[in-house]
C-alpha atoms as a PDB file:
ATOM      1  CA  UNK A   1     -17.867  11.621 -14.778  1.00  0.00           C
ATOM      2  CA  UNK A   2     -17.846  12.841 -18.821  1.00  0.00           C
ATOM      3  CA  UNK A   3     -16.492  12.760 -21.434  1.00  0.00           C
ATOM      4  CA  UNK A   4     -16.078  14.334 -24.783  1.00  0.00           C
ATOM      5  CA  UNK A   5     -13.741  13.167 -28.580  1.00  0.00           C
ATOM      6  CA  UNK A   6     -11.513  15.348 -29.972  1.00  0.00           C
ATOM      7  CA  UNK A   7     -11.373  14.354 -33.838  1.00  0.00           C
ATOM      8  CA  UNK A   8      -7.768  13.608 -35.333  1.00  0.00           C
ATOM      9  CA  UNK A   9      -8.384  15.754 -37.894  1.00  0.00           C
ATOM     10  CA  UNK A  10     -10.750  17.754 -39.979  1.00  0.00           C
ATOM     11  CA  UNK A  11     -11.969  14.597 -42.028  1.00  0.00           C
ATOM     12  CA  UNK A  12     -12.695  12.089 -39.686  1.00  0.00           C
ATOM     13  CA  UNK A  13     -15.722  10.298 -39.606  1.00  0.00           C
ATOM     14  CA  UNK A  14     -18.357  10.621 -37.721  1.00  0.00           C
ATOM     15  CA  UNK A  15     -17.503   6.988 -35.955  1.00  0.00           C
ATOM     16  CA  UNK A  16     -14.176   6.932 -34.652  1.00  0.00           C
ATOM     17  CA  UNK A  17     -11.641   4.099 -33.740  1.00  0.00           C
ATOM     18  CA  UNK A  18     -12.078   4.894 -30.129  1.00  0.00           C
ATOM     19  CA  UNK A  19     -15.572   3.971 -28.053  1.00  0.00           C
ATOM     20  CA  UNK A  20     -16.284   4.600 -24.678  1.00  0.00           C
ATOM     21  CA  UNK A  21     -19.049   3.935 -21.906  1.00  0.00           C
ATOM     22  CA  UNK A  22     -19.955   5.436 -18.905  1.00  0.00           C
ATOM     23  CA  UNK A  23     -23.018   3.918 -16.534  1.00  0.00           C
ATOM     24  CA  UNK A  24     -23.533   5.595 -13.300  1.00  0.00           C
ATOM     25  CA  UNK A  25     -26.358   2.327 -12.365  1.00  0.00           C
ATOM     26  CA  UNK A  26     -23.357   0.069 -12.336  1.00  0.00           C
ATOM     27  CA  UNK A  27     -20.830   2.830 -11.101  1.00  0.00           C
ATOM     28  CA  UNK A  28     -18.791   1.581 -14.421  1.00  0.00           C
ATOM     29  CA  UNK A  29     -17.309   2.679 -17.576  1.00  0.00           C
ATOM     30  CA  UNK A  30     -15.465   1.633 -20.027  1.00  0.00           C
ATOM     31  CA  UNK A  31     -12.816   2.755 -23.126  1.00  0.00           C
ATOM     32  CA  UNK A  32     -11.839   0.541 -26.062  1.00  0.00           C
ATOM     33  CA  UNK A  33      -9.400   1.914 -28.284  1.00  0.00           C
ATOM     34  CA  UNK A  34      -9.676   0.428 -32.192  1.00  0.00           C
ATOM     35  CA  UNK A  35      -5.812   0.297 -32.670  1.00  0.00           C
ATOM     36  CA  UNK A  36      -6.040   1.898 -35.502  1.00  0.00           C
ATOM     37  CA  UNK A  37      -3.008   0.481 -37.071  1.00  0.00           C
ATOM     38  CA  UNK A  38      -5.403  -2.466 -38.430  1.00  0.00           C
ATOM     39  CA  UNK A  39      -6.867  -0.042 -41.323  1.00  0.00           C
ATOM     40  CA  UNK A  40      -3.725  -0.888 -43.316  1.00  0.00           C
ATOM     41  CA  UNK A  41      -4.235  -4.325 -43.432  1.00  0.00           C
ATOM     42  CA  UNK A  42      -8.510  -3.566 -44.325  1.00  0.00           C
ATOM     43  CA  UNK A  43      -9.701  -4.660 -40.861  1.00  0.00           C
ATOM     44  CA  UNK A  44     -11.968  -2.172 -39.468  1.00  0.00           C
ATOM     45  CA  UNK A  45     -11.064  -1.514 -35.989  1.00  0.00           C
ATOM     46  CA  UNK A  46     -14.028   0.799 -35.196  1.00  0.00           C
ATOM     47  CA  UNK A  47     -16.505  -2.011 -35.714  1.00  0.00           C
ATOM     48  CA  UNK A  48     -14.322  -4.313 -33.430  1.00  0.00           C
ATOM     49  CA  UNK A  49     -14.266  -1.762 -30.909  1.00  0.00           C
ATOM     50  CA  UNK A  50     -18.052  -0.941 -31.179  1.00  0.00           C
ATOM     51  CA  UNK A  51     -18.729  -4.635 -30.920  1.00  0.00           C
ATOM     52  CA  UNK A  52     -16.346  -5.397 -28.036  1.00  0.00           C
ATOM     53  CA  UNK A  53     -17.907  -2.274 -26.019  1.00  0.00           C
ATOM     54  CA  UNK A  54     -22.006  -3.467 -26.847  1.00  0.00           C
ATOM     55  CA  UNK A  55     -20.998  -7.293 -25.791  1.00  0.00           C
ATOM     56  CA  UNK A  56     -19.711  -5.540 -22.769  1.00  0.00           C
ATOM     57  CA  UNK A  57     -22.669  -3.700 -22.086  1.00  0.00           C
ATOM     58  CA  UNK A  58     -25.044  -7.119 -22.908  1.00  0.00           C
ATOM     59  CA  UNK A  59     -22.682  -8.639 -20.231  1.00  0.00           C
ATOM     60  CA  UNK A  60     -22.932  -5.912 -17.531  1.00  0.00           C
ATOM     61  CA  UNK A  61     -26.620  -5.694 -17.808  1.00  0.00           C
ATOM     62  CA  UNK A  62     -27.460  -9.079 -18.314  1.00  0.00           C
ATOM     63  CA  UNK A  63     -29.609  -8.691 -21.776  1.00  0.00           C
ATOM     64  CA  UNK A  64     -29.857 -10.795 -24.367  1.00  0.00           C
ATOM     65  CA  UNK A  65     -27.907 -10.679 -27.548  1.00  0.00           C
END
């Protein structure tokens, strides 16, 4: 399995909305998309999605927070 971003546009930043995992120990992966619709109301949705995707990996491996 891969993977690969294609940018919206010329002046996106470097982190996205959109995060995405892929673990071939666990034979799992994983895609959380930001919803980027929550920038209008000054939420950052990449940092939700970051967070919800790293919680998932501290869940799937077991680690501590």
């Amino acid at each position: 399995m891969g993977s690969f971003y294609l940018p919206e546009d010329e002046d996106s930043l470097p982190l996205g909305q959109d995060v995405h995992s892929v673990c071939q120990e666990k034979q799992t992966f994983g895609v959380v998309d930001g919803v980027g619709g929550w920038n209008k109301r000054g939420i950052d949705s990449g940092v939700y999605a970051r967070e919800l995707m790293t919680n998932s990996l501290i869940a799937l491996f077991g680690l501590p927070k």
